[in-house]
Protein backbone atom coordinates (compact mmCIF):
# COMPACT_ATOMS: atom_id res chain seq x y z
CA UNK A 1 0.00 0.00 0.00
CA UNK A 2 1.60 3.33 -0.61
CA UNK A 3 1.31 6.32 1.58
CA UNK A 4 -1.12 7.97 0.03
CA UNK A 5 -3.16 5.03 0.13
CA UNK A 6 -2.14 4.63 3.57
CA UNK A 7 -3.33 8.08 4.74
CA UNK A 8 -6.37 8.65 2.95
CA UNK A 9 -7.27 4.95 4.31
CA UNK A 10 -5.99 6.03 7.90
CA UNK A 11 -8.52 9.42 7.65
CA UNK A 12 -11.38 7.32 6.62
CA UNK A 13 -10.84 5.47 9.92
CA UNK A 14 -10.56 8.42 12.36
CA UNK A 15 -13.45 9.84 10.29
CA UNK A 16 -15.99 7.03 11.15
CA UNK A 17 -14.98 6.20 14.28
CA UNK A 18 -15.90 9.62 15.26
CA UNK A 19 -19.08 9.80 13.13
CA UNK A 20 -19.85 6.48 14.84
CA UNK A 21 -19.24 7.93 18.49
CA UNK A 22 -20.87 10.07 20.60
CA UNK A 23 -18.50 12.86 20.58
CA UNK A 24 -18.51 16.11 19.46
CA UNK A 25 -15.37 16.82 16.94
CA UNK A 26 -14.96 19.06 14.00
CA UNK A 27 -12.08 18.81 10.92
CA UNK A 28 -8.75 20.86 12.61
CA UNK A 29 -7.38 23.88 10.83
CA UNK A 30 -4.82 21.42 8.84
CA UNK A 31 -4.91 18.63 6.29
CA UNK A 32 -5.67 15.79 7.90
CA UNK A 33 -6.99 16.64 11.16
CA UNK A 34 -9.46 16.40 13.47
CA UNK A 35 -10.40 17.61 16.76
CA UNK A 36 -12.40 15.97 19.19
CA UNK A 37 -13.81 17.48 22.26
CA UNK A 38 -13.71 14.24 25.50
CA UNK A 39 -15.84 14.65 28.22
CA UNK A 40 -14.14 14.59 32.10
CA UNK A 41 -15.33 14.62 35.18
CA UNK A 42 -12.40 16.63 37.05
CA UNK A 43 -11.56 18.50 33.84
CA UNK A 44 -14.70 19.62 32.22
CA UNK A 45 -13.47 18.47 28.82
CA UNK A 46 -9.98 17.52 27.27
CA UNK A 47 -10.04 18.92 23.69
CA UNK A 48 -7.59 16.22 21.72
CA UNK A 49 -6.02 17.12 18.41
CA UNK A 50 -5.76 14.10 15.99
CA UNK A 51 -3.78 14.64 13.04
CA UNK A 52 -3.00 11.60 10.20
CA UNK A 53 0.84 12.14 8.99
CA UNK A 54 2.64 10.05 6.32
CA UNK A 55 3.12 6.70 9.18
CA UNK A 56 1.33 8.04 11.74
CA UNK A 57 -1.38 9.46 14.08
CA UNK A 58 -0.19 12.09 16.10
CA UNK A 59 -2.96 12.69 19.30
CA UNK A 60 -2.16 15.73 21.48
CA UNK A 61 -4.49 17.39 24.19
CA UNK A 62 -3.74 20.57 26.50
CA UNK A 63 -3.73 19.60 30.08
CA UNK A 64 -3.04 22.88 32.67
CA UNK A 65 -1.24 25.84 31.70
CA UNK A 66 2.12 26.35 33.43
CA UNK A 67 1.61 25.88 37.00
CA UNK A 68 2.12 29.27 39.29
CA UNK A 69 3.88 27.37 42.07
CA UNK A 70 6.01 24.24 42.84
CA UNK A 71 6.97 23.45 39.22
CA UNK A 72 9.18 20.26 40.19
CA UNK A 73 6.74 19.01 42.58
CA UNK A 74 3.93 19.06 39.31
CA UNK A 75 6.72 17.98 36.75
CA UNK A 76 8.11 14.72 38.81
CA UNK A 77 4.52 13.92 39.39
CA UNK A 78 4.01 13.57 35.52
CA UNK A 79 7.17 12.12 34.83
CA UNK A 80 6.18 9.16 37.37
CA UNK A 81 3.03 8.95 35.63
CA UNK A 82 4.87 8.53 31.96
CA UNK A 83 6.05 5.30 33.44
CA UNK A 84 2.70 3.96 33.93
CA UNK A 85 0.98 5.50 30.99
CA UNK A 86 0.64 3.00 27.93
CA UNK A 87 1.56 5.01 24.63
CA UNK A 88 1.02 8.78 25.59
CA UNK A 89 3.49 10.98 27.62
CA UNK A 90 3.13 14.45 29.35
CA UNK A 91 5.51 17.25 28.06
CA UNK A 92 5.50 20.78 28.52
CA UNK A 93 5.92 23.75 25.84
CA UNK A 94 8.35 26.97 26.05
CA UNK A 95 5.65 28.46 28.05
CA UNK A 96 5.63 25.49 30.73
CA UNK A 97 2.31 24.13 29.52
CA UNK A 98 1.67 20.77 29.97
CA UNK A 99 0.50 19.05 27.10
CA UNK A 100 -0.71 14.84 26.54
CA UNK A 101 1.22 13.04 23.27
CA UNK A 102 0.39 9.60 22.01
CA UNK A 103 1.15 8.27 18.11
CA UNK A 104 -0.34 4.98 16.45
CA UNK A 105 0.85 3.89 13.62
CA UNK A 106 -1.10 4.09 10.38
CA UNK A 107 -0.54 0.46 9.40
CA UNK A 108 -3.14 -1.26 10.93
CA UNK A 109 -4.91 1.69 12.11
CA UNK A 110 -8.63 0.90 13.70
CA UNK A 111 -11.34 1.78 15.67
CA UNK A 112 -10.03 -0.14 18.76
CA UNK A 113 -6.72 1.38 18.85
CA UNK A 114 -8.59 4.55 18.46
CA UNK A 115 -10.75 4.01 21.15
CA UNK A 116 -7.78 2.77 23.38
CA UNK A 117 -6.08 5.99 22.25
CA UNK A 118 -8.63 8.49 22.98
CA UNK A 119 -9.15 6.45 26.76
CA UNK A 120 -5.83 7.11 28.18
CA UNK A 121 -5.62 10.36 26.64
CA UNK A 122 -9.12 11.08 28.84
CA UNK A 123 -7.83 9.41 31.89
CA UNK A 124 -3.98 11.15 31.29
CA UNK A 125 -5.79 14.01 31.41
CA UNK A 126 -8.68 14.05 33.22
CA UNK A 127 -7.41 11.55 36.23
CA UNK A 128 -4.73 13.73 37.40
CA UNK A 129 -6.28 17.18 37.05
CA UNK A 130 -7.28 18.02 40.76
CA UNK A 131 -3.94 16.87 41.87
CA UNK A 132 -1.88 19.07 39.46
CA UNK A 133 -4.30 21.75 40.86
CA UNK A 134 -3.75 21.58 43.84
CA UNK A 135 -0.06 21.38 43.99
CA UNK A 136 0.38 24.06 41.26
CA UNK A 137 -2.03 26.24 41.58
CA UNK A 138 -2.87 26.40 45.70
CA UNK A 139 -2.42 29.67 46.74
CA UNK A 140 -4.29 30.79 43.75
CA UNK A 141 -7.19 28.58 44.41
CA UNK A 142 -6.83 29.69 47.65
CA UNK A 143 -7.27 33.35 46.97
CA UNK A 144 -10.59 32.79 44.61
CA UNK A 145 -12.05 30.96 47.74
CA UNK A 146 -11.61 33.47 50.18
CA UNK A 147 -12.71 35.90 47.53
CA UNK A 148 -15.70 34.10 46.61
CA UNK A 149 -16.87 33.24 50.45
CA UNK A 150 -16.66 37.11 51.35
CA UNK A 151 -18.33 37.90 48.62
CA UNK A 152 -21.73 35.52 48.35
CA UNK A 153 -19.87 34.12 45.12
CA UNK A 154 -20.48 30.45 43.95
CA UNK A 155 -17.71 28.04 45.26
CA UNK A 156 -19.38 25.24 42.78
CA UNK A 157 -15.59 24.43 40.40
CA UNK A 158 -13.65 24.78 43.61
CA UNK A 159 -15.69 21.96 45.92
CA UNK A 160 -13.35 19.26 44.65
CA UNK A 161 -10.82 21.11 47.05
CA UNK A 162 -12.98 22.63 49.95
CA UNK A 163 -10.90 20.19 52.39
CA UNK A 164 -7.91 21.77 51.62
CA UNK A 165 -9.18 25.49 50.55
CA UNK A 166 -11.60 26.19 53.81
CA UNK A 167 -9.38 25.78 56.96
CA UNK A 168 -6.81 28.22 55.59
């Protein structure tokens, strides 16, 4: 099969495995791509870019933008998770942004590995949210609470970490 054969096959693929799922996804801004919004429980939603190169599938996903505070503490705390994490990895940008990778390869492409894909890409993401919250972004959260509470505000996004927000 030549590449071109082995691309357009590998789009077709992507393309009804998402027509045939429940999630909402649109075609990305370049050839080949497509974006697909999954659905969290901690993080509201982990938008995943999937984009069909020459041999492979290249997923990506934004997890937390660079954390304000204890930036080793967050960063050896995904680095331990790339060891447990089957085909996706965290890495961070020039702007310390921490960002989910995973590649399949075209050969053989299906729905399954899709679906496997898209799976630990959600639970990458979504699984370790509230702890990279908390230890990166603390004495923000902390901040918004007290904010919030002297204020009448809604504390609704920040109940996840009332035990650790309201004793402070």
């Amino acid at each position: 099969m030549s590449t071109d054969d082995l691309v357009q096959a590998a789009e077709v693929t992507v393309r009804e495995w998402l027509e045939a799922s429940e999630l909402e996804w649109e075609l990305g801004a370049s050839n080949g791509e497509f974006v697909v919004t999954l659905p969290g429980e901690k993080k509201l939603k982990t938008v995943t870019s999937l984009v069909v190169g020459d041999r492979t599938l290249k997923a990506m996903a934004f997890v937390v933008r660079n954390p304000d505070e204890n930036h080793e503490e967050v960063y050896r705390l995904l680095l331990q998770r790339n060891l447990r994490i089957p085909g996706v990895a965290y890495g961070i940008d020039g702007a310390g942004d921490v960002y989910l990778t995973g590649r399949l390869p075209l050969a053989g492409l299906d729905g399954e590995a899709l679906d496997r894909l898209l799976g630990v890409m959600l639970e990458a993401s979504d699984g370790i949210f509230n702890e990279v919250l908390s230890r990166g972004f603390l004495t923000s959260m902390k901040k918004e609470w007290r904010w919030r509470t002297t204020h009448g505000e809604s504390t609704r996004n920040l109940e996840a970490f009332r035990h650790l927000l309201e004793n402070d």
